[in-house]
Protein backbone atom coordinates (compact mmCIF):
# COMPACT_ATOMS: atom_id res chain seq x y z
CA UNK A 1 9.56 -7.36 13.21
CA UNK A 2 6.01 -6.87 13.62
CA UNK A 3 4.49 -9.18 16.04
CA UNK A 4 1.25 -8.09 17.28
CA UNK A 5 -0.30 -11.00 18.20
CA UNK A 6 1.62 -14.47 19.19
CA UNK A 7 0.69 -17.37 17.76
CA UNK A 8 1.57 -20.63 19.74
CA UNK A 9 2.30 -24.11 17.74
CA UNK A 10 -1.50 -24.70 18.23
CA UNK A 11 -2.68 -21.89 16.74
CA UNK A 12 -0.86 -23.20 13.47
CA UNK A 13 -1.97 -26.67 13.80
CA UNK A 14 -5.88 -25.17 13.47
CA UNK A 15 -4.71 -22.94 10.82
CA UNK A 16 -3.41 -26.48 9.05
CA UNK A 17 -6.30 -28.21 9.92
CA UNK A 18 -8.72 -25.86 8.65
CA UNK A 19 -7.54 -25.62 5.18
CA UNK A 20 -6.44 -28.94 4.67
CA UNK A 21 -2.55 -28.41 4.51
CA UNK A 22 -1.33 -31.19 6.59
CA UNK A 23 1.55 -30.91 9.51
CA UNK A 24 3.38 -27.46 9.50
CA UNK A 25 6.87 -27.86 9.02
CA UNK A 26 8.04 -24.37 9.35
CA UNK A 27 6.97 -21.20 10.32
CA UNK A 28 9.37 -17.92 10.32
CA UNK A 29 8.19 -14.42 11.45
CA UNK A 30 7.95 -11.79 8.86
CA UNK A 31 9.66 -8.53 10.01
CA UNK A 32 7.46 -6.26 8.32
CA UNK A 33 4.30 -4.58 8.48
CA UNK A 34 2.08 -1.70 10.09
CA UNK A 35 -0.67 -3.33 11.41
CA UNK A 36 -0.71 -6.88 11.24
CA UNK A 37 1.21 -10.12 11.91
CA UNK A 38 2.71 -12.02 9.43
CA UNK A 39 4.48 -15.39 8.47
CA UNK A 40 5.62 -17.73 6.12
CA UNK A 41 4.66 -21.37 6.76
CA UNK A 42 5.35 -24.36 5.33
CA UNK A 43 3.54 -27.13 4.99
CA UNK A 44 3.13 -30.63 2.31
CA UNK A 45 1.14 -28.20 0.02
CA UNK A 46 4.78 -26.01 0.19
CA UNK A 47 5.37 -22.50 1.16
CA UNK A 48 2.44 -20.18 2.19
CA UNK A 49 2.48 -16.85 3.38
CA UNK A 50 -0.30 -16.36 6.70
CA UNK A 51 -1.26 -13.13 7.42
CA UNK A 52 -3.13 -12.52 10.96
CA UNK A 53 -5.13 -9.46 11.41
CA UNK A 54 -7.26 -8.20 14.66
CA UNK A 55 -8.36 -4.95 12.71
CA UNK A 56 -9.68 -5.71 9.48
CA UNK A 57 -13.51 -6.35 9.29
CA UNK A 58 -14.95 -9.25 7.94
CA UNK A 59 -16.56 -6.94 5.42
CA UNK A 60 -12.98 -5.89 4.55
CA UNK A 61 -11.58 -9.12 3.79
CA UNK A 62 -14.81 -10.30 1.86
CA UNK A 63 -14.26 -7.61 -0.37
CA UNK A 64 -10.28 -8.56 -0.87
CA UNK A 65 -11.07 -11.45 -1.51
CA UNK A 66 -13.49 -10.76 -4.23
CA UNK A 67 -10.78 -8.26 -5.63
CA UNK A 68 -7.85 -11.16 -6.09
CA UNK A 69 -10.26 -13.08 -7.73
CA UNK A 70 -11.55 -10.52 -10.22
CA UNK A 71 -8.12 -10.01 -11.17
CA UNK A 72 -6.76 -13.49 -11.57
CA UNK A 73 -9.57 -13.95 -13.81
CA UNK A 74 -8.59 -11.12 -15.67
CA UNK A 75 -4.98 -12.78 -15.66
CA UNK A 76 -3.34 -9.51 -13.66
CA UNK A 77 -0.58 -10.94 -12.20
CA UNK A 78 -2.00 -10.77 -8.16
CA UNK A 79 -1.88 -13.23 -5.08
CA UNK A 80 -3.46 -16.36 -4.46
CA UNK A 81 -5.75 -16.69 -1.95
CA UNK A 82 -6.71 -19.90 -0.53
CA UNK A 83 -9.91 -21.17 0.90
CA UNK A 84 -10.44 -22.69 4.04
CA UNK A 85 -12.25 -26.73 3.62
CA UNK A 86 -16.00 -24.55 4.29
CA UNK A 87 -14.77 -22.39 1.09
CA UNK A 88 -14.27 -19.25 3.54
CA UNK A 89 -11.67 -16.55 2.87
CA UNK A 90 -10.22 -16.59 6.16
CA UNK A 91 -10.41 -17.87 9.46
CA UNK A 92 -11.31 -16.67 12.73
CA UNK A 93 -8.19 -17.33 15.14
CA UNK A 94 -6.55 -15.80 18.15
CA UNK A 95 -9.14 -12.95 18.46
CA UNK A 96 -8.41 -12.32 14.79
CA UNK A 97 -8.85 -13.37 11.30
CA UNK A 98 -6.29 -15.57 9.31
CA UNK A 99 -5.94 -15.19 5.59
CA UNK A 100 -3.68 -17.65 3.76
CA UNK A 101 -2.14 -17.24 0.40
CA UNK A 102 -0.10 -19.14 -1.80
CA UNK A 103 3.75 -17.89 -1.19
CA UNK A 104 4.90 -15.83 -4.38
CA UNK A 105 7.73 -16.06 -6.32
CA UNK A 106 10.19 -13.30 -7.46
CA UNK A 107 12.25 -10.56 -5.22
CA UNK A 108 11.34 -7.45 -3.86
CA UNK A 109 13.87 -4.53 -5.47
CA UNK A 110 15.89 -2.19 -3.35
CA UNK A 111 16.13 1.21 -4.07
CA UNK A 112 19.95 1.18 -5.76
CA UNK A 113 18.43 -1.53 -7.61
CA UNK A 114 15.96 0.45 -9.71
CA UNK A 115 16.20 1.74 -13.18
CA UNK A 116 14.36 3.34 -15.18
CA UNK A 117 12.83 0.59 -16.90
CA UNK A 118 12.05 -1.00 -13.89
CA UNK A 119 9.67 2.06 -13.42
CA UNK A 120 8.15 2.18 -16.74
CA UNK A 121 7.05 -1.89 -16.71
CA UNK A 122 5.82 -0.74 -13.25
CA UNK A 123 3.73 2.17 -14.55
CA UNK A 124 2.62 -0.15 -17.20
CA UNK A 125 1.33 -2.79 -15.19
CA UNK A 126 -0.72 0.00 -12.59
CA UNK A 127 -2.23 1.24 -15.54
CA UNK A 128 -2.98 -2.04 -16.89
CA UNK A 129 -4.84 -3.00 -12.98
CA UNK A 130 -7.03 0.45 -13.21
CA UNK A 131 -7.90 -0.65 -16.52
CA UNK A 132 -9.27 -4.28 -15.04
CA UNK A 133 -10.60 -2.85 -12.27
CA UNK A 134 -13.10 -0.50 -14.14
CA UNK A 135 -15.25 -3.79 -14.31
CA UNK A 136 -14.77 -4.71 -11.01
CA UNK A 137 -18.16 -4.52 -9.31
CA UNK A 138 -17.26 -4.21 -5.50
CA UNK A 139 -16.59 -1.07 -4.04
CA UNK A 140 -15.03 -0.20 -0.60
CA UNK A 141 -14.50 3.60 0.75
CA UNK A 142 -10.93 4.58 1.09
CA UNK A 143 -10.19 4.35 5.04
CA UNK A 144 -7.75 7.02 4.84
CA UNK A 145 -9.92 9.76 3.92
CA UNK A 146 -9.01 13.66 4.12
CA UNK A 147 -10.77 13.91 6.36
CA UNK A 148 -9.57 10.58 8.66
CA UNK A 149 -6.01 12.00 7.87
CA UNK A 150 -7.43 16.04 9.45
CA UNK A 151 -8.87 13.75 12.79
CA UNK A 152 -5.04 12.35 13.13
CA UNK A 153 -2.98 15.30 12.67
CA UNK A 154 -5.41 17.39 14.93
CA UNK A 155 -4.91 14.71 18.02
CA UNK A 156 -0.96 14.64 17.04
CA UNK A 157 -0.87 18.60 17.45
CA UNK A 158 -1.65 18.61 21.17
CA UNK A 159 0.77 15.61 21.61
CA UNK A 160 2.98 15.80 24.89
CA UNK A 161 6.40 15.73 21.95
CA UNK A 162 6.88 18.84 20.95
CA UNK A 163 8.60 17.63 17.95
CA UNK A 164 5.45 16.01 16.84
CA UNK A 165 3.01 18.75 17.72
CA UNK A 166 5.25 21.22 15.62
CA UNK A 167 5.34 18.59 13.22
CA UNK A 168 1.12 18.10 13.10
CA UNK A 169 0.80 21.70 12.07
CA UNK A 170 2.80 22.36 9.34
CA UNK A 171 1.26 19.07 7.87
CA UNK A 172 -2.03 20.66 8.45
CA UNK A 173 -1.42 23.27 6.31
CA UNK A 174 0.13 20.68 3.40
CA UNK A 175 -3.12 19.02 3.94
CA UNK A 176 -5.20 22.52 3.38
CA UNK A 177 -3.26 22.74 0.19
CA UNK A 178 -3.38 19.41 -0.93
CA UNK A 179 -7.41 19.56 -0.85
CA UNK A 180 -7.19 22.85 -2.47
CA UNK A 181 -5.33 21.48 -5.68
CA UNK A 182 -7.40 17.86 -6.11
CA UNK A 183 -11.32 17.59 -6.62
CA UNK A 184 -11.01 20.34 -9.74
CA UNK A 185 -13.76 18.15 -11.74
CA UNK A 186 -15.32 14.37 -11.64
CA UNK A 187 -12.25 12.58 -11.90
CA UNK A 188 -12.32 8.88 -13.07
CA UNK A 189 -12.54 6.54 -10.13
CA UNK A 190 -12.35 2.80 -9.28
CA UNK A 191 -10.75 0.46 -6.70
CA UNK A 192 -7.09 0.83 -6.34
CA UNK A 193 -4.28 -0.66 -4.97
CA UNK A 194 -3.38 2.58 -2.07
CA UNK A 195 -0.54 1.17 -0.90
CA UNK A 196 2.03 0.12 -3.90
CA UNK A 197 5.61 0.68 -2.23
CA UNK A 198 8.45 -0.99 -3.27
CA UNK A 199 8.08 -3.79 -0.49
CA UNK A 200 4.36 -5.03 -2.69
CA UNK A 201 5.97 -5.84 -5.71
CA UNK A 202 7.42 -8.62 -6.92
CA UNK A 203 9.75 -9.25 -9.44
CA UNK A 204 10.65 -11.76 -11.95
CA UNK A 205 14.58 -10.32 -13.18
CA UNK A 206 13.30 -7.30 -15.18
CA UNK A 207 9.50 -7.59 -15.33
CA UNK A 208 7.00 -7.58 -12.57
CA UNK A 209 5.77 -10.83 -10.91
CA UNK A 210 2.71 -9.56 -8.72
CA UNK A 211 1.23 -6.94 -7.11
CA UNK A 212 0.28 -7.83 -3.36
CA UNK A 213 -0.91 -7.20 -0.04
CA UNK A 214 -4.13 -5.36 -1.21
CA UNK A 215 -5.66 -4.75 2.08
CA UNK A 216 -5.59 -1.05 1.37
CA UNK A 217 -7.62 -1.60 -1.85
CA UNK A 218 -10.55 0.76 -2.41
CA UNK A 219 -12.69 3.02 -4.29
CA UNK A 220 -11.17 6.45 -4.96
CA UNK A 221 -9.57 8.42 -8.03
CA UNK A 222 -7.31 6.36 -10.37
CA UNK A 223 -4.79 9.20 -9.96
CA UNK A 224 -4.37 9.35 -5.96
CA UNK A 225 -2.65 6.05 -7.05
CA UNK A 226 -0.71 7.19 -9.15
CA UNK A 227 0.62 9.70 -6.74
CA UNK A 228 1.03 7.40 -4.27
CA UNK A 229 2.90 4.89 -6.20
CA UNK A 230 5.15 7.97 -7.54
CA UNK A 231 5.96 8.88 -4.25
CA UNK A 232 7.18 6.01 -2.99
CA UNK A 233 9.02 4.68 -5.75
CA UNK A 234 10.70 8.16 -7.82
CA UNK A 235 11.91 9.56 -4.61
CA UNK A 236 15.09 9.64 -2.60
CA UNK A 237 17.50 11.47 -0.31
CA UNK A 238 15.25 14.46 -0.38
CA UNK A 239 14.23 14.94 -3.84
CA UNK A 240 12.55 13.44 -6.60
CA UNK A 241 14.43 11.54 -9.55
CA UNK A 242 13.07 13.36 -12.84
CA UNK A 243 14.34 10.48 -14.41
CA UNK A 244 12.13 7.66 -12.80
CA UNK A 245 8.76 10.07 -12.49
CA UNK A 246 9.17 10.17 -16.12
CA UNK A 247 9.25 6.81 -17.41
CA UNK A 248 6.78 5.74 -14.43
CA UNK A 249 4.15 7.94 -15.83
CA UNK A 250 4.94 7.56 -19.59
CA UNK A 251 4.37 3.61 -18.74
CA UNK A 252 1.32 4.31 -17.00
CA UNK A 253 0.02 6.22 -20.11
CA UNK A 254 1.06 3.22 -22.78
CA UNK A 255 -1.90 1.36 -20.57
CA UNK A 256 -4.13 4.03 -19.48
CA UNK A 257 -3.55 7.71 -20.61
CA UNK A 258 -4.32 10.33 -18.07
CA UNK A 259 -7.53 12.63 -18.67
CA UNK A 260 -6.95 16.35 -18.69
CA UNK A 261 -8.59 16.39 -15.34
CA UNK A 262 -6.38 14.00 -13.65
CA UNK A 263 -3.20 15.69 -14.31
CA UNK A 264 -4.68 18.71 -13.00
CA UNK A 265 -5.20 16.73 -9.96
CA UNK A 266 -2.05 14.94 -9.44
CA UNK A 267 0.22 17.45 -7.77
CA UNK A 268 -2.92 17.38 -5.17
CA UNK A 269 -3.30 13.84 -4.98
CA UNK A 270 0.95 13.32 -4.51
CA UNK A 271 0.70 15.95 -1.45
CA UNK A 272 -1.90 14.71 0.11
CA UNK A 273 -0.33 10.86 0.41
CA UNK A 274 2.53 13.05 1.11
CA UNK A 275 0.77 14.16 4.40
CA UNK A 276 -1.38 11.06 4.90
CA UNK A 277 2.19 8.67 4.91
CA UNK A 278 3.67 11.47 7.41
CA UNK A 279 0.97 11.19 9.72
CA UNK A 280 0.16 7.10 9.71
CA UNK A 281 4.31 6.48 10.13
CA UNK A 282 3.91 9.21 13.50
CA UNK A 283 0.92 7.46 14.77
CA UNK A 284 2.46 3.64 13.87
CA UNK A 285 5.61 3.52 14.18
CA UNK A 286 6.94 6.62 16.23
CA UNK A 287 4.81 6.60 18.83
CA UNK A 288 4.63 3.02 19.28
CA UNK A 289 4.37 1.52 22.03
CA UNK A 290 6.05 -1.64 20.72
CA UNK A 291 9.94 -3.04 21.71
CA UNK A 292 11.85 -2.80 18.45
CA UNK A 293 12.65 -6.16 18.73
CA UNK A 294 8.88 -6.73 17.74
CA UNK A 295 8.61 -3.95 15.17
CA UNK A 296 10.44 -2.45 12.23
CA UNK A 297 9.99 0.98 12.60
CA UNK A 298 9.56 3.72 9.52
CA UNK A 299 10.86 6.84 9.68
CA UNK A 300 7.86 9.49 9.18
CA UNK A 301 10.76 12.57 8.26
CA UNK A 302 11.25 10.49 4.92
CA UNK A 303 7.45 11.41 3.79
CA UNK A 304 7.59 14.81 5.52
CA UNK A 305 10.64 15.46 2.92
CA UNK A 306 7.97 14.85 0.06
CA UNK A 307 5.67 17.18 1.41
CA UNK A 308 8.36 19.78 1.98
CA UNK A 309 9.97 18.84 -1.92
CA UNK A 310 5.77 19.33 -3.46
CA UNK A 311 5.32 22.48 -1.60
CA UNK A 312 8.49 24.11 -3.08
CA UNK A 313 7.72 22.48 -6.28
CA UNK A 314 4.34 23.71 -6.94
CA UNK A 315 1.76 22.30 -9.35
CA UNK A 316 3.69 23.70 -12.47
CA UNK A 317 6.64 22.52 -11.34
CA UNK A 318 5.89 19.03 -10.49
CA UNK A 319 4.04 18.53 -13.78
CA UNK A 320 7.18 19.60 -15.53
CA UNK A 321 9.01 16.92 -13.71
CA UNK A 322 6.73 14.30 -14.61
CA UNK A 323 6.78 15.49 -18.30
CA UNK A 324 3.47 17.01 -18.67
């Protein structure tokens, strides 16, 4: 699991106390998770999911929480997000800040379990979010810029592991590529999801329930999403699944087509979360420090595969996978 910070019985009694919930009943660890810790609580008002973070800026969660609402208005199926009793987002705790949602309903698929519909009613409902979010006013820059991504891999390359040195170069030069085949021409932009794997979805049998954990949400091209969500849902045991790309993205297009620009862009944008997954899983999960009884660690080689599988693809041939 991911336990970062501990929380003592107290802890949760001010969490209850500031929103109003009454006793907690319950409270089970989450075993997931990069960054922050996470649990599900329950209290009179039922089950809650608490999320404790000692990274994100109040800033940051100002703007999530402006986000959720915008789409729940705009009836995108999204978390709930609860108040405190002062009407505040979240709560400072523990040298933190708490945010507390309502829990969600649904199940999170497994890989065997996906079809290809599954990915087109995905594709459908991302397209249908970029749409929403075009009138979405606030505006955050992406925290895992090129350029943030370059800063990692050039500390990782004079790491003491040789394996990960040797590993920080050749993602280098993905990264040089990657930023060689995206930026061709103003693409459209708005805030995004960034972070849509198969573990921030939730289902309802064969349609989708929600789209969560949004702390990744920013501002950047409409299509780095794309590529992101492609990657992490159309690929496995080395290679991607024609099969699955194609319905993803012909489901995206019944809600949003794709401007000439964007595909162009793609096979850029899909390498470059490629190399930006690769180097985040190093940095968070190989290298740390952690017991694994307190974290569930990611395997970095699974997103160095991608980059490997683009590279020998090529622009022209991952369009043609896609279907475009």
């Amino acid at each position: 699991m991911a336990v970062y910070t501990e929380l003592k019985p107290e802890a949760f009694a001010r969490v209850s106390e500031a929103y109003g919930l009454g006793p907690v009943q319950e409270v089970v660890t989450i075993p997931e998770g990069s960054i922050n810790t996470n649990h599900r609580i329950r209290t009179p008002e039922g089950r809650l999911f608490l999320r404790h973070t000692t990274v994100r800026s109040a800033e940051d969660l100002r703007f999530e929480a402006a986000l959720l609402t915008h789409l729940t208005e705009s009836h995108f199926p999204s978390p709930t997000l609860l108040l405190t009793k002062q009407g505040r987002p979240f709560l400072e705790l523990e040298g933190g800040r708490v945010s507390l949602f309502k829990w969600l309903a649904g199940e999170e698929l497994r890989r065997p379990q996906l079809t290809p519909d599954h990915l087109e009613r995905l594709g459908l409902e991302l397209g249908k979010m970029h749409r929403i979010t075009q009138s979405f006013g606030g505006s955050r820059d992406n925290p895992y810029s090129a350029g943030q991504v370059r800063s990692w891999l050039a500390g990782l390359r004079r790491h003491k592991d040789d394996e990960v040195a040797t590993v920080a170069e050749e993602l280098e030069e993905h990264l040089e590529r990657a930023e060689g085949q995206r930026g061709q021409g103003l693409e459209p932009r708005g805030v995004i999801h960034a972070d849509l794997f198969m573990d921030n979805v939730k289902w309802l049998a064969d349609r989708v329930g929600a789209f969560f954990d949004f702390e990744m949400a920013c501002k950047d091209s409409y299509g780095l999403d794309v590529a992101i969500t492609l990657n992490a849902w159309c690929f496995d045991n080395g290679a991607y699944l024609p099969e699955l790309c194609r319905t993803f993205i012909r489901g995206y297009q019944d809600a949003r087509p794709l401007a000439a620009v964007e595909r162009e862009n793609l096979f850029g944008h899909a390498l470059f979360g490629a190399v930006r997954y690769s180097a985040s899983r190093i940095r968070d999960f190989h290298l740390s420090p952690l017991p694994p009884e307190q974290l569930t660690r990611k395997d970095f080689r699974t997103y160095l595969a991608r980059a490997r599988a683009l590279d020998a693809l090529g622009p022209a041939g991952f369009l043609a996978l896609l279907g475009l």
